[in-house]
PDB file of N, CA and C in Angstrom:
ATOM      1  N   UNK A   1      -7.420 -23.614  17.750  1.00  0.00           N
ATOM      2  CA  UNK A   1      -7.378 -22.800  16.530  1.00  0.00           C
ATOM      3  C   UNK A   1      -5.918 -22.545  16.135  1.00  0.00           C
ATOM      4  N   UNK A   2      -5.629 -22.776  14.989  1.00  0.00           N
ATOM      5  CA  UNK A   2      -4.193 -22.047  14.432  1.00  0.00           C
ATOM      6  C   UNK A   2      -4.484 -21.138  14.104  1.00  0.00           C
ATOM      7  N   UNK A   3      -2.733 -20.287  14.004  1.00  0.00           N
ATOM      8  CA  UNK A   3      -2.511 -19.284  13.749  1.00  0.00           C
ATOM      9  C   UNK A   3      -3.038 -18.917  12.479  1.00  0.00           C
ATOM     10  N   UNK A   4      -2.996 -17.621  12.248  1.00  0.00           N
ATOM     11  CA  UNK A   4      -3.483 -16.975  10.884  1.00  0.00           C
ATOM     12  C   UNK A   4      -2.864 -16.742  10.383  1.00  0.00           C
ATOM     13  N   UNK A   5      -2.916 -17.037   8.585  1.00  0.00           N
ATOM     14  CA  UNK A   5      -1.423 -16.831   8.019  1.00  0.00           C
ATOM     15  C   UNK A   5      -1.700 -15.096   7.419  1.00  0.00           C
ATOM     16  N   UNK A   6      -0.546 -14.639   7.655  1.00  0.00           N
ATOM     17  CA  UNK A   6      -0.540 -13.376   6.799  1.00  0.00           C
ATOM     18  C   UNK A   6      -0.017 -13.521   5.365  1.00  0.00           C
ATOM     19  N   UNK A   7      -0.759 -12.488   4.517  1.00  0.00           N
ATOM     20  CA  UNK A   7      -0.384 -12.712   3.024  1.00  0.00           C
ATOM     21  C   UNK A   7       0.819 -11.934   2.490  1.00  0.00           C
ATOM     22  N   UNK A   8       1.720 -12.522   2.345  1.00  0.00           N
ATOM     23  CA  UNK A   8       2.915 -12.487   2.234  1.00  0.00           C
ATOM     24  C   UNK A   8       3.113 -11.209   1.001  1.00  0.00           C
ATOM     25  N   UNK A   9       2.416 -11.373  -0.413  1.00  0.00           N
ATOM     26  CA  UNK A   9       2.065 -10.415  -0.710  1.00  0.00           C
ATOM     27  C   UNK A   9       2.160  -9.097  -0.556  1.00  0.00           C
ATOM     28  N   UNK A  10       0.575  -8.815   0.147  1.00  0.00           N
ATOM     29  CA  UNK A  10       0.071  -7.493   1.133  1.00  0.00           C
ATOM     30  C   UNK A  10       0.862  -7.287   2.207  1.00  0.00           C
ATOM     31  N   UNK A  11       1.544  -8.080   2.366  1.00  0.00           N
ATOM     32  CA  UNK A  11       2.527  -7.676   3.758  1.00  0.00           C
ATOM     33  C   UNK A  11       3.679  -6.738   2.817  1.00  0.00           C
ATOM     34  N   UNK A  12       4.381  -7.175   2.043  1.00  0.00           N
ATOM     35  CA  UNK A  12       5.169  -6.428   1.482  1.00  0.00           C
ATOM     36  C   UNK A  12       4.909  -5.459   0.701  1.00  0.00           C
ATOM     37  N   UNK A  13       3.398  -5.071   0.807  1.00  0.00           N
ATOM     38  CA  UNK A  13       2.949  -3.831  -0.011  1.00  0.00           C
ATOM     39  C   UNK A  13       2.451  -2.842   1.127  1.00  0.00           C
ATOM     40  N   UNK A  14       1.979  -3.305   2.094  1.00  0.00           N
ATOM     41  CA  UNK A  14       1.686  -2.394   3.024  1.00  0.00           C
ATOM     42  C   UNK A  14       2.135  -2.426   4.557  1.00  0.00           C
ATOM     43  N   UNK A  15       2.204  -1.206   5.196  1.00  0.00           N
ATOM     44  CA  UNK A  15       2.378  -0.788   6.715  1.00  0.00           C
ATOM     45  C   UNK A  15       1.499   0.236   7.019  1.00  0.00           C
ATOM     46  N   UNK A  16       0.925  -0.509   8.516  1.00  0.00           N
ATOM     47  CA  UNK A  16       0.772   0.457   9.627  1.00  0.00           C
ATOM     48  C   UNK A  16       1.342   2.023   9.343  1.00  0.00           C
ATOM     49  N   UNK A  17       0.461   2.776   9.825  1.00  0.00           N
ATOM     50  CA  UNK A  17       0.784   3.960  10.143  1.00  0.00           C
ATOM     51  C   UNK A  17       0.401   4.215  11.750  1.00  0.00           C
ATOM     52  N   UNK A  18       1.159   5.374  12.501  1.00  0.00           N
ATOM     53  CA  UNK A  18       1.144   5.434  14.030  1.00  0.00           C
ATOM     54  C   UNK A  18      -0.235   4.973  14.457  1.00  0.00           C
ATOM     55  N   UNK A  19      -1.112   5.495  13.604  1.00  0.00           N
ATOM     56  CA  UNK A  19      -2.459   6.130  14.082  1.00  0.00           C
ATOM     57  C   UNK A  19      -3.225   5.236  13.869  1.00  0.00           C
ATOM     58  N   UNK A  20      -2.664   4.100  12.795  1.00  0.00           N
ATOM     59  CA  UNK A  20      -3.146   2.740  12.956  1.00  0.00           C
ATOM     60  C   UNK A  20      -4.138   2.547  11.579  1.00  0.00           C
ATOM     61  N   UNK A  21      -3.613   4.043  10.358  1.00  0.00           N
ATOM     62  CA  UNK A  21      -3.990   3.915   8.975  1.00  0.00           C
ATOM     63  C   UNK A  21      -3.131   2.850   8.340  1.00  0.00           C
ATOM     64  N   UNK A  22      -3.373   2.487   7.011  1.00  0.00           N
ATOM     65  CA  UNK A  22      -2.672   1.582   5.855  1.00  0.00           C
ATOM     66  C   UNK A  22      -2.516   2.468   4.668  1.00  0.00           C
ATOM     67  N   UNK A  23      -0.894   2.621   5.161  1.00  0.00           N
ATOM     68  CA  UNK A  23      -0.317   2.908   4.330  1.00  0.00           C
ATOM     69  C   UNK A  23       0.585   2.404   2.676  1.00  0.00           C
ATOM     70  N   UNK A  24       0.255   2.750   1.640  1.00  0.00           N
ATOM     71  CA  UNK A  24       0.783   2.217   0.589  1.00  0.00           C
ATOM     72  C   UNK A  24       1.604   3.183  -0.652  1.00  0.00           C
ATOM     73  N   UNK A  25       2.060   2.127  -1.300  1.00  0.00           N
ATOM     74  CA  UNK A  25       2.747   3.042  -2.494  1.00  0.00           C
ATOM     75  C   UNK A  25       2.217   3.331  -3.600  1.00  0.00           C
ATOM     76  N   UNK A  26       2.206   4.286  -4.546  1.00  0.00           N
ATOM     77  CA  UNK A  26       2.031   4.590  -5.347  1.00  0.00           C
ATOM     78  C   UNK A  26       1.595   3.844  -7.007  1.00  0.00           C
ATOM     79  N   UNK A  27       1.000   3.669  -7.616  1.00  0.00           N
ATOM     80  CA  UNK A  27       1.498   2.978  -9.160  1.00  0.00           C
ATOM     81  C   UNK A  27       1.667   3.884 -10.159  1.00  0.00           C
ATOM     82  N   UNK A  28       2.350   2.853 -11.031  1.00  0.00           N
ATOM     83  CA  UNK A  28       2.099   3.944 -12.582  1.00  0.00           C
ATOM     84  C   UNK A  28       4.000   4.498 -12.559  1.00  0.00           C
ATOM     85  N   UNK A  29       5.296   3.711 -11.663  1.00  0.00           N
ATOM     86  CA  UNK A  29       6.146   4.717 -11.643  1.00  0.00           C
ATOM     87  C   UNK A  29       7.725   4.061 -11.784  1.00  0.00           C
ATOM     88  N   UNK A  30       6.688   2.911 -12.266  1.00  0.00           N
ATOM     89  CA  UNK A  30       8.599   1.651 -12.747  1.00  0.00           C
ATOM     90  C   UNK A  30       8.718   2.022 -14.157  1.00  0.00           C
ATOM     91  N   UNK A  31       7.862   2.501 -15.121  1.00  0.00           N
ATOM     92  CA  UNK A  31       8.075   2.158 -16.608  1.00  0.00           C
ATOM     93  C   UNK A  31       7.437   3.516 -16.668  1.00  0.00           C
ATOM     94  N   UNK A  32       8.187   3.195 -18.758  1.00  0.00           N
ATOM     95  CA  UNK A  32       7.364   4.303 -19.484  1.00  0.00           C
ATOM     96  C   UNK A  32       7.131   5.801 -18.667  1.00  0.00           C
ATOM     97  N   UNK A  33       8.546   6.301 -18.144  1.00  0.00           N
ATOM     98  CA  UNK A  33       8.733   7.273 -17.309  1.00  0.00           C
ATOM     99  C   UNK A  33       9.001   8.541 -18.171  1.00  0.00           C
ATOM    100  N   UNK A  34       9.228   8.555 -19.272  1.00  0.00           N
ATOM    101  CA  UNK A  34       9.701   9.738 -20.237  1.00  0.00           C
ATOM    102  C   UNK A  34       8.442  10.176 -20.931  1.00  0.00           C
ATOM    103  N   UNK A  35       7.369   9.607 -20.663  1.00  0.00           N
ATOM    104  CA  UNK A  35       5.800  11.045 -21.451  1.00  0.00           C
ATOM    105  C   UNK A  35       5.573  11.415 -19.674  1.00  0.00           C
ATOM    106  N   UNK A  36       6.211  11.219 -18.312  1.00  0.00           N
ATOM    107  CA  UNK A  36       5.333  11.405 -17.651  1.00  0.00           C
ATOM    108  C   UNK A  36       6.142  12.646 -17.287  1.00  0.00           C
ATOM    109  N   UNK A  37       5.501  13.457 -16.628  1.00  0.00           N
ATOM    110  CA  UNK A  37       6.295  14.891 -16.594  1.00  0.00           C
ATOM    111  C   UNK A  37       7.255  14.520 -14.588  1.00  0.00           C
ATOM    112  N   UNK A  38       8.373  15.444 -14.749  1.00  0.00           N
ATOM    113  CA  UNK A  38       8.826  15.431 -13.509  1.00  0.00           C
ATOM    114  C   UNK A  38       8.446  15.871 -12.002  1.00  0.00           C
ATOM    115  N   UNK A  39       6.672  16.283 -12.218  1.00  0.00           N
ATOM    116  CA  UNK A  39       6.191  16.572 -11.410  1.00  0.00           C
ATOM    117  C   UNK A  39       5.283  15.589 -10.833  1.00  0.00           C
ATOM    118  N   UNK A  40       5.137  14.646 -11.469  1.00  0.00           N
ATOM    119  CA  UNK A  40       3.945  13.878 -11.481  1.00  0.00           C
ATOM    120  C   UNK A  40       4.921  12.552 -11.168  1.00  0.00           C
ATOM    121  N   UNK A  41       5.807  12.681 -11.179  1.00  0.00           N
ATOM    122  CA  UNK A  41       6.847  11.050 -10.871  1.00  0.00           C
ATOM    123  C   UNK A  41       7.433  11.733  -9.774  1.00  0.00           C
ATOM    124  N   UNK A  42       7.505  13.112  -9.406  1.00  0.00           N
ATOM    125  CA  UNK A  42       7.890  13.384  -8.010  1.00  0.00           C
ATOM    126  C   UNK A  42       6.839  13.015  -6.846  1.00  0.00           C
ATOM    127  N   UNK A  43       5.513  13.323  -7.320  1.00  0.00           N
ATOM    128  CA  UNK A  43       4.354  12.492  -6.431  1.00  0.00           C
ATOM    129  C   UNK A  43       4.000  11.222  -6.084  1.00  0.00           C
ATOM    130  N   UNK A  44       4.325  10.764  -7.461  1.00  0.00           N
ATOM    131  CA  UNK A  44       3.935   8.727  -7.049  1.00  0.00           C
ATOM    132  C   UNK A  44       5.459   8.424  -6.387  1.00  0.00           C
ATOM    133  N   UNK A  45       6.532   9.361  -6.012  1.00  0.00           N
ATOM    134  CA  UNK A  45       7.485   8.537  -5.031  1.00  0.00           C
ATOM    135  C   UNK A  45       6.823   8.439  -3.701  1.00  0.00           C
ATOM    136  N   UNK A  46       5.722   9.675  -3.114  1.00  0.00           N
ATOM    137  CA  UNK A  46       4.846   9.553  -2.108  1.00  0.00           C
ATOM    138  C   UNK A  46       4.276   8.200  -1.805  1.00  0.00           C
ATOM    139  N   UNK A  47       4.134   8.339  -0.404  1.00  0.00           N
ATOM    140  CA  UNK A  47       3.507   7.394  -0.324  1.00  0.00           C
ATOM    141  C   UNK A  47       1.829   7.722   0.262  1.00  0.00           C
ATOM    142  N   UNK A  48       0.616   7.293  -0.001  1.00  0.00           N
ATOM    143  CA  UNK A  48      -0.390   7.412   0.313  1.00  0.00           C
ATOM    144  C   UNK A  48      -1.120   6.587   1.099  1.00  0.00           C
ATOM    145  N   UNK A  49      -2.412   6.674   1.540  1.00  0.00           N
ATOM    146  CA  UNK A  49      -3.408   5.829   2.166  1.00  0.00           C
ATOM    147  C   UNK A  49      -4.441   5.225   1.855  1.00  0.00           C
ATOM    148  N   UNK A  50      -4.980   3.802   2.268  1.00  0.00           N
ATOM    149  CA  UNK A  50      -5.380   3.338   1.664  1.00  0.00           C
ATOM    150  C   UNK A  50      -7.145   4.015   1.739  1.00  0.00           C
ATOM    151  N   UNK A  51      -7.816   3.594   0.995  1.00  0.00           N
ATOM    152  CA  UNK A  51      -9.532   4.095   0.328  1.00  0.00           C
ATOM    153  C   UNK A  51      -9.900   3.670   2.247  1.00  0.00           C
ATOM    154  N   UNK A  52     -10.940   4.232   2.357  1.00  0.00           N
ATOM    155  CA  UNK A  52     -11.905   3.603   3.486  1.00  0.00           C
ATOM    156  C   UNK A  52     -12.361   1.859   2.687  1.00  0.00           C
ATOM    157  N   UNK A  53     -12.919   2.235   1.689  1.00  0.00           N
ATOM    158  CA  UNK A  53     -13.809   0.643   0.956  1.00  0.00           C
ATOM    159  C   UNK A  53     -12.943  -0.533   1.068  1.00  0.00           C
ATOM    160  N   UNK A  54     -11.719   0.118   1.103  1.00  0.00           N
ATOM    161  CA  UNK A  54     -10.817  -0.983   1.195  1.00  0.00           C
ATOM    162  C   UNK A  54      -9.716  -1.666   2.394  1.00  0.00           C
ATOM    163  N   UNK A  55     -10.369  -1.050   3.507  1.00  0.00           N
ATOM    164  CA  UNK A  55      -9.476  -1.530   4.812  1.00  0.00           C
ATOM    165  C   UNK A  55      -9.857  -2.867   5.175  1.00  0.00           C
ATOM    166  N   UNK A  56     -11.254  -3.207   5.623  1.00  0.00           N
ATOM    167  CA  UNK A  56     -11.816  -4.361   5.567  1.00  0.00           C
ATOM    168  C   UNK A  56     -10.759  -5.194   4.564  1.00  0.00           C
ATOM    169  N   UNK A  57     -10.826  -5.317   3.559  1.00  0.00           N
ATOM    170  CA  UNK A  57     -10.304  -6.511   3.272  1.00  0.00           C
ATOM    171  C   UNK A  57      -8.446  -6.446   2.771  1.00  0.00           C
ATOM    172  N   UNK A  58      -7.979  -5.263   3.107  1.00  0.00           N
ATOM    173  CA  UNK A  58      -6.588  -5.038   3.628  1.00  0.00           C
ATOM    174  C   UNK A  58      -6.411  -5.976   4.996  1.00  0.00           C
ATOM    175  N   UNK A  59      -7.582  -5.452   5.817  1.00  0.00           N
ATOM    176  CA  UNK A  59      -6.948  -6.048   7.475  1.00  0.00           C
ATOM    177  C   UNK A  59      -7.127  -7.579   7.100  1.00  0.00           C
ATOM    178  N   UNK A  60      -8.426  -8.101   6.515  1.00  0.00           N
ATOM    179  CA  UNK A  60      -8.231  -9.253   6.663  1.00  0.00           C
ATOM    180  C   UNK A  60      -7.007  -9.967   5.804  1.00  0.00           C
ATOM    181  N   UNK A  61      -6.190  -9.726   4.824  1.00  0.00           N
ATOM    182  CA  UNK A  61      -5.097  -9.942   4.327  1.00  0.00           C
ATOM    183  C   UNK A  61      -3.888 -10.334   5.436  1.00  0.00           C
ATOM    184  N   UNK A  62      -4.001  -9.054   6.371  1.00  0.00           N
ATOM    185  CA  UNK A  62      -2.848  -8.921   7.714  1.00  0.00           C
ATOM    186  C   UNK A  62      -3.695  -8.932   8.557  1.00  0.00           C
ATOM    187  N   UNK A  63      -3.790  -9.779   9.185  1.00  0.00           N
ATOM    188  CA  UNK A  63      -4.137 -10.667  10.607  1.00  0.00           C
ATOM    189  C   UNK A  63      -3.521  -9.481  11.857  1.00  0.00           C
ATOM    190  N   UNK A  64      -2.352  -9.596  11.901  1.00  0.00           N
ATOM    191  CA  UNK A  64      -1.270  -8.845  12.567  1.00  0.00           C
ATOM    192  C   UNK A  64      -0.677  -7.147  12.296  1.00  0.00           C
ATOM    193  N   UNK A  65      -1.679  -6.394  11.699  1.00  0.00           N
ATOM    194  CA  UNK A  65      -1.039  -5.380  11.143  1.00  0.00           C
ATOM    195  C   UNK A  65      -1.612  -4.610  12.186  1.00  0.00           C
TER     196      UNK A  65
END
């Protein structure tokens, strides 16, 4: 069997967290920044976690995560 490729992609959008969650960034926070208020572009610098519905096919993206 060969190796599994990881998606180069999803690799650069997401990491591990200690506990072994998937962690990601925010959208909505490159553009069109002046109707959004300074409270709400202080939050999407956060970073969040990913849905339950969507780990399954996060992990299978990263083989290795």
């Amino acid at each position: 069997m060969p190796k599994m490729k990881t998606n180069r992609g999803a690799a650069k959008r997401f990491k591990a967290t200690g506990s072994g969650k998937i962690k990601r960034n925010k959208a909505y926070s490159s553009h069109i920044l002046t109707k959004k208020s300074t409270k709400r572009k202080r939050n999407l610098r956060k970073s969040g976690l990913i849905a339950e519905a969507d780990v399954k096919a996060i992990r299978r993206l990263l083989p290795y995560l």
